[in-house]
C-alpha atoms as a PDB file:
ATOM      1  CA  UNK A   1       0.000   0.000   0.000  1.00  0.00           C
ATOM      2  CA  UNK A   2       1.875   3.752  -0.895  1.00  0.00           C
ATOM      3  CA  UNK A   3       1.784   5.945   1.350  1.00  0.00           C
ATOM      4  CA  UNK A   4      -0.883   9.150   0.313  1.00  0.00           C
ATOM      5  CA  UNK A   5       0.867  11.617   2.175  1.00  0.00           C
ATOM      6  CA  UNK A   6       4.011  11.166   0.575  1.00  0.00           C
ATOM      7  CA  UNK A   7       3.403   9.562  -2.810  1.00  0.00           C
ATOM      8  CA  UNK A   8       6.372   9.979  -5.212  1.00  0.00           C
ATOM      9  CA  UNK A   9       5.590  10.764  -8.561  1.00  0.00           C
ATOM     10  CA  UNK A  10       5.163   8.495 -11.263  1.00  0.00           C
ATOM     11  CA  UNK A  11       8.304   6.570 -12.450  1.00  0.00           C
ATOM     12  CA  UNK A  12      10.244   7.733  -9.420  1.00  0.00           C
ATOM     13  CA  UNK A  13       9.679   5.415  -6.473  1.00  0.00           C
ATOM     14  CA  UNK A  14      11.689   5.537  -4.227  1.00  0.00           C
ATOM     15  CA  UNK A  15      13.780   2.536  -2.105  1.00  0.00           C
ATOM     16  CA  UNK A  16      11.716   3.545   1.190  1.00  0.00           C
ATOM     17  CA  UNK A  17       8.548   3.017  -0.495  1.00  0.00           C
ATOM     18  CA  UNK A  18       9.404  -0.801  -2.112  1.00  0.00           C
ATOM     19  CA  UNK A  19      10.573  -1.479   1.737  1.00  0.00           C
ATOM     20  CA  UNK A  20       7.673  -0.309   3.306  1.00  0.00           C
ATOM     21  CA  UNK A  21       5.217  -1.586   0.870  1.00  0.00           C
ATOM     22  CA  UNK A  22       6.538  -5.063   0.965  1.00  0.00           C
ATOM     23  CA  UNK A  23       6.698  -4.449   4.664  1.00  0.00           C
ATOM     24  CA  UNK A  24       3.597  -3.992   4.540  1.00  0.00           C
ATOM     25  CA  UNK A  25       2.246  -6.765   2.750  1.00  0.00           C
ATOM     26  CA  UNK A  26       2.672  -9.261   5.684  1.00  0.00           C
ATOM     27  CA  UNK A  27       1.580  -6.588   8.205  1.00  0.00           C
ATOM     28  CA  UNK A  28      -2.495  -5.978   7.037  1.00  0.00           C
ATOM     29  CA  UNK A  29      -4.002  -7.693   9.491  1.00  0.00           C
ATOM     30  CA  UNK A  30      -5.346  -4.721  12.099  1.00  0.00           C
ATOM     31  CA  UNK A  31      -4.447  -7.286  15.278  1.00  0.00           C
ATOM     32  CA  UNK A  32      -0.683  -8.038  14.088  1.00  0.00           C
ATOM     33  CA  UNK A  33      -0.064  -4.462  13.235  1.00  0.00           C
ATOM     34  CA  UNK A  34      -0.756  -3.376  16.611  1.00  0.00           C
ATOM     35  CA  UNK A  35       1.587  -5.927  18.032  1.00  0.00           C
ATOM     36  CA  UNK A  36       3.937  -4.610  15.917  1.00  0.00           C
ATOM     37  CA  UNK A  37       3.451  -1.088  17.174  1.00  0.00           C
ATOM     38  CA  UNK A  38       4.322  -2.676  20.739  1.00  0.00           C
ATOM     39  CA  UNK A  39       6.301  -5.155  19.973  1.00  0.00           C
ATOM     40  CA  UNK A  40       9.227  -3.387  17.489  1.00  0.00           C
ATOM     41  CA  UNK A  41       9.967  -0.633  19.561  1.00  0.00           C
ATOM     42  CA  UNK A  42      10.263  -3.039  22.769  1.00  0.00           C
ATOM     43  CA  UNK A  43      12.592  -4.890  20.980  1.00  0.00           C
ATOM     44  CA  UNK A  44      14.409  -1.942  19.870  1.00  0.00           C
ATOM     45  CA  UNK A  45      14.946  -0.850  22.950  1.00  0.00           C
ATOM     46  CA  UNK A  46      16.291  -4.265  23.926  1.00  0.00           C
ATOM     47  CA  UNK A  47      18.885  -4.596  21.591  1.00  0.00           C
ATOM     48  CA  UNK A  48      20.480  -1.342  22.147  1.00  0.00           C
ATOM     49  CA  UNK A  49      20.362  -2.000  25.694  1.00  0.00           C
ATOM     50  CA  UNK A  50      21.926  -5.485  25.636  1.00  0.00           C
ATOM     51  CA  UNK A  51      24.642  -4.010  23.297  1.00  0.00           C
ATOM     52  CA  UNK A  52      24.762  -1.158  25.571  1.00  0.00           C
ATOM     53  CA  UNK A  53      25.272  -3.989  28.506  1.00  0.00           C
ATOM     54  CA  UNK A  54      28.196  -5.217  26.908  1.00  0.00           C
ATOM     55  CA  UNK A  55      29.672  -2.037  26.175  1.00  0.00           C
ATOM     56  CA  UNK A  56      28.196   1.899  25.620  1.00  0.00           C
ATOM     57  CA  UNK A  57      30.483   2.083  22.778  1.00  0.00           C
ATOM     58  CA  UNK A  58      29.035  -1.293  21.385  1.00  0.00           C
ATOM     59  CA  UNK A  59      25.401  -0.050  21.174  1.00  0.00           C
ATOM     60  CA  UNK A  60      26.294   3.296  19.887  1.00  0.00           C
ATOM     61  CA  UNK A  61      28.668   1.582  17.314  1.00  0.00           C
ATOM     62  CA  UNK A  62      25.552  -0.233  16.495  1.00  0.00           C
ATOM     63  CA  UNK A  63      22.769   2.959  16.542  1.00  0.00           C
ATOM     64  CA  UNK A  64      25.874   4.804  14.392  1.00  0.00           C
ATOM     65  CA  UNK A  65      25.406   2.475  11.273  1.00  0.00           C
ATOM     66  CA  UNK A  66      21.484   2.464  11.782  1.00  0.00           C
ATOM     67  CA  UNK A  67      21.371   5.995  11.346  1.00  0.00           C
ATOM     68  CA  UNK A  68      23.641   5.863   8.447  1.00  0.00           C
ATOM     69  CA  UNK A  69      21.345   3.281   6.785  1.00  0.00           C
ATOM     70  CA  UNK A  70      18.430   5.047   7.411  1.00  0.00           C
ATOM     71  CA  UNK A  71      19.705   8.086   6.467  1.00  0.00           C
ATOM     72  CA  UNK A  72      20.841   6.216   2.852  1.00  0.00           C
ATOM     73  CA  UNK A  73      16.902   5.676   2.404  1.00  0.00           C
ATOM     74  CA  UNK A  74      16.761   9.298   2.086  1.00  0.00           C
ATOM     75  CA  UNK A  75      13.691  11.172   4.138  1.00  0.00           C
ATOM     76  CA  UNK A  76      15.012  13.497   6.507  1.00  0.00           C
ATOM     77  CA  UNK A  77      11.753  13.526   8.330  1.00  0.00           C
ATOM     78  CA  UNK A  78      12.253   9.970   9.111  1.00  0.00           C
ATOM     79  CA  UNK A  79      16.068   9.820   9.220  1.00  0.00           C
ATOM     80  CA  UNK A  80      15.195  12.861  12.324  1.00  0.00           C
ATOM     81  CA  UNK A  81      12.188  11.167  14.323  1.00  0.00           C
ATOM     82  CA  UNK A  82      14.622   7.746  14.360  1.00  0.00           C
ATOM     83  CA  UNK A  83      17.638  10.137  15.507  1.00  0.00           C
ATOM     84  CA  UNK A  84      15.340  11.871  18.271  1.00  0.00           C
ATOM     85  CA  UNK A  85      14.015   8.026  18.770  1.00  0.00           C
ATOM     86  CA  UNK A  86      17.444   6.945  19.631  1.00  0.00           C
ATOM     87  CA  UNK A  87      17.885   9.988  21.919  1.00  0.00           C
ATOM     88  CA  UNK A  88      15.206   8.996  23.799  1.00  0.00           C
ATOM     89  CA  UNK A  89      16.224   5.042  23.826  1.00  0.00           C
ATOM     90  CA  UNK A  90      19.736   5.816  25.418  1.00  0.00           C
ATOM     91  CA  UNK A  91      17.960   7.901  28.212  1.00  0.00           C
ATOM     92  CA  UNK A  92      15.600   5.081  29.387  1.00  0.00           C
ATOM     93  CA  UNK A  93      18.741   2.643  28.798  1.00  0.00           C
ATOM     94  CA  UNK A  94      20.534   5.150  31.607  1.00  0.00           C
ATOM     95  CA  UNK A  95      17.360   5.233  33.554  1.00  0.00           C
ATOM     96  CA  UNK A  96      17.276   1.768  33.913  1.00  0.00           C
ATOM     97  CA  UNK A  97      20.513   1.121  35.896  1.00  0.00           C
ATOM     98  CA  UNK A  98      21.295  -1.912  37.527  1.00  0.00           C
ATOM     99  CA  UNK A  99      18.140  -3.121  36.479  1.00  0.00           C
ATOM    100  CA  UNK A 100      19.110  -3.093  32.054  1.00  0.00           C
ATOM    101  CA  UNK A 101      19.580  -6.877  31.231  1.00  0.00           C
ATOM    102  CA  UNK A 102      17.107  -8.004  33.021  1.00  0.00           C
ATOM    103  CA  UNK A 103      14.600  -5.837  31.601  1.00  0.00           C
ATOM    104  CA  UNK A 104      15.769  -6.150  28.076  1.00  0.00           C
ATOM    105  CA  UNK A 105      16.000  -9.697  28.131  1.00  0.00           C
ATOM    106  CA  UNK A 106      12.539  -9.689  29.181  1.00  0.00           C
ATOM    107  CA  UNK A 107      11.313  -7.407  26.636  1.00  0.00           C
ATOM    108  CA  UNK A 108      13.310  -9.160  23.879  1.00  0.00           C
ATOM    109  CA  UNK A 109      11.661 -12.115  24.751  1.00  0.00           C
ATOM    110  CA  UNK A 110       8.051 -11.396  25.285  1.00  0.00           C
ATOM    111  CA  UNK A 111       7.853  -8.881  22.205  1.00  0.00           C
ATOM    112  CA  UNK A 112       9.338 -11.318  20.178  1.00  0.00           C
ATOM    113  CA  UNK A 113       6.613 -14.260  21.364  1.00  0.00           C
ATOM    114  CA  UNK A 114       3.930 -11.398  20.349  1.00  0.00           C
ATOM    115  CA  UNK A 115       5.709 -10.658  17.572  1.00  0.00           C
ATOM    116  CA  UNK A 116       5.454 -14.194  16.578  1.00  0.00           C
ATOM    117  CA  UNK A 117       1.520 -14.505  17.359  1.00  0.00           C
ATOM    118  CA  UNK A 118       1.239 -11.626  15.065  1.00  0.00           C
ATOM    119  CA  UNK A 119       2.260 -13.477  12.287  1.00  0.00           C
ATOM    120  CA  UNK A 120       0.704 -16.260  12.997  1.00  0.00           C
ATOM    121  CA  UNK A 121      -2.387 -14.125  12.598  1.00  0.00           C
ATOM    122  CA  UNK A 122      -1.114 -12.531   9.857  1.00  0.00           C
ATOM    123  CA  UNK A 123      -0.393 -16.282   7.986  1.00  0.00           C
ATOM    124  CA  UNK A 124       2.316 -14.516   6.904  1.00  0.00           C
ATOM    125  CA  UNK A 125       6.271 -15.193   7.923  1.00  0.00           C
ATOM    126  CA  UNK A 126       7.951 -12.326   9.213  1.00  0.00           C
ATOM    127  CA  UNK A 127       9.779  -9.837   6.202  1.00  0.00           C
ATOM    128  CA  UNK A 128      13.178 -10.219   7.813  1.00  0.00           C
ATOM    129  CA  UNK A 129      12.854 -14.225   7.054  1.00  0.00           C
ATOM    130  CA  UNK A 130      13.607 -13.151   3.212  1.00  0.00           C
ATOM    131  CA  UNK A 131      15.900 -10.186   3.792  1.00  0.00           C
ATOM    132  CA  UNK A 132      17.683  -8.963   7.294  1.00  0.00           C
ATOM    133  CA  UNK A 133      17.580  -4.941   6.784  1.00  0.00           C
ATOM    134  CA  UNK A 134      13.903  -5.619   7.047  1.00  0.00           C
ATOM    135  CA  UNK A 135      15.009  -5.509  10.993  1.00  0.00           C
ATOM    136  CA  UNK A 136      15.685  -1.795  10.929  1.00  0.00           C
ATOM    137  CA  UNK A 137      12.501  -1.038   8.210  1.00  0.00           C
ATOM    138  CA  UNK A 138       9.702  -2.238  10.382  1.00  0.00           C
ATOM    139  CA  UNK A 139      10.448   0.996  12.976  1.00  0.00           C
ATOM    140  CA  UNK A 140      10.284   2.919   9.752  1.00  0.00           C
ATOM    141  CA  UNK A 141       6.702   1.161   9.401  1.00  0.00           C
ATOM    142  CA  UNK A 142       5.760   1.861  12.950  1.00  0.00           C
ATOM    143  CA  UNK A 143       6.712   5.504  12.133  1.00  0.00           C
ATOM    144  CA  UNK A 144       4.981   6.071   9.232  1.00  0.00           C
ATOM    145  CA  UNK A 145       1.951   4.335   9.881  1.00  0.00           C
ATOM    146  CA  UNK A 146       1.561   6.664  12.841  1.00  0.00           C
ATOM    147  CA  UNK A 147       2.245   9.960  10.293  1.00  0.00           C
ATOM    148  CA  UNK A 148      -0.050   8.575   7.897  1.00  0.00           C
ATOM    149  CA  UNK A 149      -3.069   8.427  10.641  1.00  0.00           C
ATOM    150  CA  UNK A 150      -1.624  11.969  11.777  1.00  0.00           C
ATOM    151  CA  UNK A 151      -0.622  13.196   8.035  1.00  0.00           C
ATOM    152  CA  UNK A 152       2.403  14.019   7.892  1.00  0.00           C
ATOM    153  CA  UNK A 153       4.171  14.150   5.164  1.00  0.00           C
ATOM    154  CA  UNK A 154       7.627  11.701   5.337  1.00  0.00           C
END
């Protein structure tokens, strides 16, 4: 499905939008999507803060080339609200003290079961089954489906 608020024009389609449609085609059902909007950022913020267990520099290492691919897909608005995402991810990471890895392993774990039961609705396998970098383009999905319902253009 393109996006309406930000439709390229004809001919010119841009990378984003083949990622996020075909995203999109195993995300329709109303029930998985929602899990996703849970589920993607929770385990989001669990990677980064197991990386950031093993080492600060790890994790950043790690949010460095995110932003660099994201950036490569070429929509400031997005590459901006996943920069000011990560700001806020490394402040609950902090906030968390002593009490990190346990956290994010539970998070990685349950939003990854849910994640799972959302495909299983879905009777569709997750996207990053056929292709890995569809790991960093479903919190590009999460992001624009929420600009879409608020129109904003991306």
């Amino acid at each position: 499905m393109m996006n309406t608020a930000h439709a390229p024009l004809a001919g010119t389609e841009r990378k984003l939008d083949r990622l996020l449609a075909h995203y999109g085609e195993s995300h329709r059902n109303p029930t998985n999507e929602l899990i996703h909007f849970i589920a993607i950022p929770a385990i989001l913020l669990s990677i980064v803060g197991l990386l950031y267990a093993l080492h600060p520099w790890v994790a950043y290492a790690f949010i460095g080339a995110s932003l660099v691919y994201y950036a490569m897909l070429r929509s400031t608005v997005l590459w901006v609200t996943m920069a000011l995402g990560t700001v806020a991810v490394v402040a609950v990471l902090r906030a968390l003290g002593e009490q990190l890895v346990p956290v994010c392993v539970a998070l990685f774990v349950v939003a990854w079961i849910f994640q799972f039961i959302g495909h299983k609705i879905e009777g569709r396998k997750p996207s990053f089954f056929e292709d890995i970098q569809y790991l960093w383009v479903g919190p590009l999905f999460v992001v624009t489906r929420i600009y879409e319902r608020l129109g904003v253009r991306w």
